[in-house]
PDB file of N, CA and C in Angstrom:
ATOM      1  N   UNK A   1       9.478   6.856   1.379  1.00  0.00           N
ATOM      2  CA  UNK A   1       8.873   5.909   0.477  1.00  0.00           C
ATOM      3  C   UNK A   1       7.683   6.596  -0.185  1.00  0.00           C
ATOM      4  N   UNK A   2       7.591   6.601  -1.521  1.00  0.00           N
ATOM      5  CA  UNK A   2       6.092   6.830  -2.449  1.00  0.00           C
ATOM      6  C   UNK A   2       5.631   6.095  -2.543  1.00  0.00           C
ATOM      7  N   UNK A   3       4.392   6.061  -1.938  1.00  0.00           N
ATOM      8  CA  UNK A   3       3.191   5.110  -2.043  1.00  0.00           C
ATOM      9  C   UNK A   3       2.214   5.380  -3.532  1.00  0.00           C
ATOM     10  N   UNK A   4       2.401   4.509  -4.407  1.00  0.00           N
ATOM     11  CA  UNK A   4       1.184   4.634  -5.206  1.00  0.00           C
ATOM     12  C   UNK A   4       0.230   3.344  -4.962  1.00  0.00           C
ATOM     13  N   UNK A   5      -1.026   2.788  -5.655  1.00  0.00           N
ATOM     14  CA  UNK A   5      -1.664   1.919  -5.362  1.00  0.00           C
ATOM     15  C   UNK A   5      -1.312   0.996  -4.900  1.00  0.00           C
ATOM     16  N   UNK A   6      -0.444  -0.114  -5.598  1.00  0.00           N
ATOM     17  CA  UNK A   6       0.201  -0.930  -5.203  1.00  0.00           C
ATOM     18  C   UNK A   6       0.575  -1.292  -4.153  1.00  0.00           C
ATOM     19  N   UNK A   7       1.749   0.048  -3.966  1.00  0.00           N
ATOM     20  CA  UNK A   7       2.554  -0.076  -2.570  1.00  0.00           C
ATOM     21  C   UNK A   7       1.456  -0.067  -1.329  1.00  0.00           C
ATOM     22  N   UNK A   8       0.484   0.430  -1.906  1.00  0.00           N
ATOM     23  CA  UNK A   8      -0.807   0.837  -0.133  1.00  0.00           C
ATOM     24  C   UNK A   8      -1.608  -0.436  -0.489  1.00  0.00           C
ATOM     25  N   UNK A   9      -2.051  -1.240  -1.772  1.00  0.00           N
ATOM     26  CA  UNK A   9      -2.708  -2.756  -1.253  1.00  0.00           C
ATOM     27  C   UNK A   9      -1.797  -3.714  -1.170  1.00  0.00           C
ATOM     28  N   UNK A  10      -0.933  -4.013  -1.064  1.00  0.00           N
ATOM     29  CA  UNK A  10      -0.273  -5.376  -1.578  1.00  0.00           C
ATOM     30  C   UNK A  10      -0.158  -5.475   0.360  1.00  0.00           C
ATOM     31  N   UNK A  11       0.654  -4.345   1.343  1.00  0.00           N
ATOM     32  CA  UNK A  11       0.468  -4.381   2.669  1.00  0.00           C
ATOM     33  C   UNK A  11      -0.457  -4.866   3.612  1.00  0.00           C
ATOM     34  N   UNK A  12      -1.409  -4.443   2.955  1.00  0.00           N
ATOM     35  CA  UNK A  12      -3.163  -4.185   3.316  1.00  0.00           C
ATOM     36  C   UNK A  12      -4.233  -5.628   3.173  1.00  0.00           C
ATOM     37  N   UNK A  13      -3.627  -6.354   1.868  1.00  0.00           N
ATOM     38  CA  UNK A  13      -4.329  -7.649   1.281  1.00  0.00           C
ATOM     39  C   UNK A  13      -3.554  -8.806   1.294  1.00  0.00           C
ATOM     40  N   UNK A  14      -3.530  -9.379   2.379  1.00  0.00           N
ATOM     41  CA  UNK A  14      -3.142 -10.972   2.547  1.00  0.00           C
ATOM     42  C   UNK A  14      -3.077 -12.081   1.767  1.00  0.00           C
ATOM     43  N   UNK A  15      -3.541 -12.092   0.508  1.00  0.00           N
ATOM     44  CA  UNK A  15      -4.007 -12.656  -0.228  1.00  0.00           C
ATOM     45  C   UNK A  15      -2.449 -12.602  -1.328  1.00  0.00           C
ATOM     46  N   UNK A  16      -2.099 -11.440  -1.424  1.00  0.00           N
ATOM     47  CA  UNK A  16      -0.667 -10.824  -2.143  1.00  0.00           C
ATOM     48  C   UNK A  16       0.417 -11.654  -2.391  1.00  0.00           C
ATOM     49  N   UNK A  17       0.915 -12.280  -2.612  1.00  0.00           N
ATOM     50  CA  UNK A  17       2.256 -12.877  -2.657  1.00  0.00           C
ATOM     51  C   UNK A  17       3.179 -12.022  -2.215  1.00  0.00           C
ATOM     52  N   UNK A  18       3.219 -11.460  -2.327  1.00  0.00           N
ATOM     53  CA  UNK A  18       4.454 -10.424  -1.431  1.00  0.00           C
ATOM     54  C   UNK A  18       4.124  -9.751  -0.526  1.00  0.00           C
ATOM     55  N   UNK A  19       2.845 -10.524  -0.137  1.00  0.00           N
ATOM     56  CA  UNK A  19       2.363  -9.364   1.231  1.00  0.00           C
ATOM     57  C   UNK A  19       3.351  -9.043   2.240  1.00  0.00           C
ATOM     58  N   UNK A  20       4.159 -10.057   2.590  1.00  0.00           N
ATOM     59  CA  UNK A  20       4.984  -9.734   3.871  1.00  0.00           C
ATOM     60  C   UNK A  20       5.937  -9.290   3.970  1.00  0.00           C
ATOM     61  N   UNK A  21       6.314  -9.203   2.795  1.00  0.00           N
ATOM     62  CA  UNK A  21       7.595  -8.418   2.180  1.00  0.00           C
ATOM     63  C   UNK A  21       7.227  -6.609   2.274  1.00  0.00           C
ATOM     64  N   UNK A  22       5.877  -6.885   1.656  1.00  0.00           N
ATOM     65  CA  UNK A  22       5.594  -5.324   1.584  1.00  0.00           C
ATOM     66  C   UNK A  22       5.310  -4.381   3.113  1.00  0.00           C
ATOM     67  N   UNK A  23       5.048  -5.645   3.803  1.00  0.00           N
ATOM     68  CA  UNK A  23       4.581  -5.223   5.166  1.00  0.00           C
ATOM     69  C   UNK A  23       5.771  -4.807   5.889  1.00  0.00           C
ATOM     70  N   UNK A  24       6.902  -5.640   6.152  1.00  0.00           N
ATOM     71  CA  UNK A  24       8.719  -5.370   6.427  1.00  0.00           C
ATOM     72  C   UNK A  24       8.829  -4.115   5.587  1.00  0.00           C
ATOM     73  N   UNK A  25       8.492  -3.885   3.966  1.00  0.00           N
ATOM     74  CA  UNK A  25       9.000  -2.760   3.384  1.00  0.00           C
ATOM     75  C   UNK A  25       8.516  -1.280   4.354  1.00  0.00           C
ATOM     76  N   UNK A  26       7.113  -1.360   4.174  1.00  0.00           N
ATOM     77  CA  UNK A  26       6.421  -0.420   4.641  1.00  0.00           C
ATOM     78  C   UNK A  26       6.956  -0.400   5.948  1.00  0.00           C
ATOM     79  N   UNK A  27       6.663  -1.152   6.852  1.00  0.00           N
ATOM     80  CA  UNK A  27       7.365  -0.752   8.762  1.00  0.00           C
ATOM     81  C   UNK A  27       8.418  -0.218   8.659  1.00  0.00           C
ATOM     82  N   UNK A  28       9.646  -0.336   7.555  1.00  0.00           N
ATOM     83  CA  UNK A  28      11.208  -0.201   7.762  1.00  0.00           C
ATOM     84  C   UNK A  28      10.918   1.310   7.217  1.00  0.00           C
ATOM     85  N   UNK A  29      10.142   2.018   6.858  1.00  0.00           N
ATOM     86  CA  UNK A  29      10.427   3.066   6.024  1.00  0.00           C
ATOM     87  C   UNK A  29      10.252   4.224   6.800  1.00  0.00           C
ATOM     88  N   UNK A  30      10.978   5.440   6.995  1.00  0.00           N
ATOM     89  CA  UNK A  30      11.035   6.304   7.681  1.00  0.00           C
ATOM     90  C   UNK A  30      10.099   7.489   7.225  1.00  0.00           C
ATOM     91  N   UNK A  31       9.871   7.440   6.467  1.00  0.00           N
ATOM     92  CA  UNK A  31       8.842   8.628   6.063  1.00  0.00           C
ATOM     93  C   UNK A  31       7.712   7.678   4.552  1.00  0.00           C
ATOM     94  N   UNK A  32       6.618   8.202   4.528  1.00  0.00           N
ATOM     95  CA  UNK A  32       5.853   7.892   3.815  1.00  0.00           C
ATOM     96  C   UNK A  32       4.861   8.556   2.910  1.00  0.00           C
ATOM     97  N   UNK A  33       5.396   8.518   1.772  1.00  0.00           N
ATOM     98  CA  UNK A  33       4.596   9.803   1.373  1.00  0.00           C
ATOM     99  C   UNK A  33       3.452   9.160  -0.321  1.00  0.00           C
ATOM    100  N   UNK A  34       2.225   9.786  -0.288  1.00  0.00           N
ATOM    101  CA  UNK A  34       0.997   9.632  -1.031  1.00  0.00           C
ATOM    102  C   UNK A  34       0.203  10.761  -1.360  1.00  0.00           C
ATOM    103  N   UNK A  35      -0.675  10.502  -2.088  1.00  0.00           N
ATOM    104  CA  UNK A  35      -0.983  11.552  -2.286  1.00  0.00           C
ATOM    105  C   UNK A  35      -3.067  11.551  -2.506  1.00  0.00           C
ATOM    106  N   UNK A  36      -3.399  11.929  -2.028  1.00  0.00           N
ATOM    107  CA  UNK A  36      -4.991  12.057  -1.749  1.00  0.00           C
ATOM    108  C   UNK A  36      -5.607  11.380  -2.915  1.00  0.00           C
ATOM    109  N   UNK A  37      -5.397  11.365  -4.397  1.00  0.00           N
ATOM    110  CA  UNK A  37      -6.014  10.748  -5.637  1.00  0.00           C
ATOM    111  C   UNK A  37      -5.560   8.912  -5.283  1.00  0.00           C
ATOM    112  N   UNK A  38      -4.490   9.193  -4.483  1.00  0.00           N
ATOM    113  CA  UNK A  38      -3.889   6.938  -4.607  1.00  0.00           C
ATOM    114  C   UNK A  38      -4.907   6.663  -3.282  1.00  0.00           C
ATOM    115  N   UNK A  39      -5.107   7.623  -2.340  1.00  0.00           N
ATOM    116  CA  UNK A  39      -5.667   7.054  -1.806  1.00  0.00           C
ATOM    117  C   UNK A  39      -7.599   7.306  -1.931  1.00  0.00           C
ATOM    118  N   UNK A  40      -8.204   7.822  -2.562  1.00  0.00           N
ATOM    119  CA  UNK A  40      -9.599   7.514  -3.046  1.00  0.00           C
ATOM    120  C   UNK A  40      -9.566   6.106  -4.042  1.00  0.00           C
ATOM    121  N   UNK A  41      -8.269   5.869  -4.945  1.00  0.00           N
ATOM    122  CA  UNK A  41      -8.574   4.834  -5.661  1.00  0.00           C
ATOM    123  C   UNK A  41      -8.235   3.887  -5.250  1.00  0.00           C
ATOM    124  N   UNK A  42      -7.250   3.899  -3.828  1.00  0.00           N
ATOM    125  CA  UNK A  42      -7.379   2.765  -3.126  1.00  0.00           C
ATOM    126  C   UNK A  42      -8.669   2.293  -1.905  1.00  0.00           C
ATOM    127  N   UNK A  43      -9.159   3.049  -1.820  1.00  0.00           N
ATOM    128  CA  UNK A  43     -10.525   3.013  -1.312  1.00  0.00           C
ATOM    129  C   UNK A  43     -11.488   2.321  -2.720  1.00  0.00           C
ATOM    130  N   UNK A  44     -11.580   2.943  -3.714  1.00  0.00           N
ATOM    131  CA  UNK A  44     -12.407   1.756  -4.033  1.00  0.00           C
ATOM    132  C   UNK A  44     -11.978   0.940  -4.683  1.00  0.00           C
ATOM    133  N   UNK A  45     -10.583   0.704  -4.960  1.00  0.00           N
ATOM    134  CA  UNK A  45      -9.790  -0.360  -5.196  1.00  0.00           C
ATOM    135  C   UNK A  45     -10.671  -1.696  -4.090  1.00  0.00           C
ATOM    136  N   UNK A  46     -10.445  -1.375  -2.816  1.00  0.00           N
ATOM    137  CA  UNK A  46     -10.180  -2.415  -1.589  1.00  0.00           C
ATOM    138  C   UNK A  46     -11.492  -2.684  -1.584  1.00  0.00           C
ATOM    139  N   UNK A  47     -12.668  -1.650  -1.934  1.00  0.00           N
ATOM    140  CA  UNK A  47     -13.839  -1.815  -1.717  1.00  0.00           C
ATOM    141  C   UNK A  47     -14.683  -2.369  -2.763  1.00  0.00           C
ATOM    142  N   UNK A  48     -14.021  -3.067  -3.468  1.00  0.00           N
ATOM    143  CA  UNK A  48     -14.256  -3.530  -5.200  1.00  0.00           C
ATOM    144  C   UNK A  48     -14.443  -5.416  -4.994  1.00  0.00           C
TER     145      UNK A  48
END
């Protein structure tokens, strides 16, 4: 699975309408892959 923003808050933020979907997506996935820039802007994405 490629994680860009999305895919790493929608898991993360309860608030989501598809949070739980994304949460089943993410657990079911065998490998996970991102990349260091999605995750600084999901840092201050979350921290916003």
């Amino acid at each position: 699975m490629l994680l860009d923003i999305s895919g790493l808050l929608c898991p993360l933020d309860q608030r989501e309408p598809l949070h739980a979907m994304a949460v089943s997506c993410y657990m079911d996935a065998k490998r996970r892959i991102s990349h260091g820039f999605v995750i600084a802007e999901l840092v201050a994405l979350a921290n916003a």
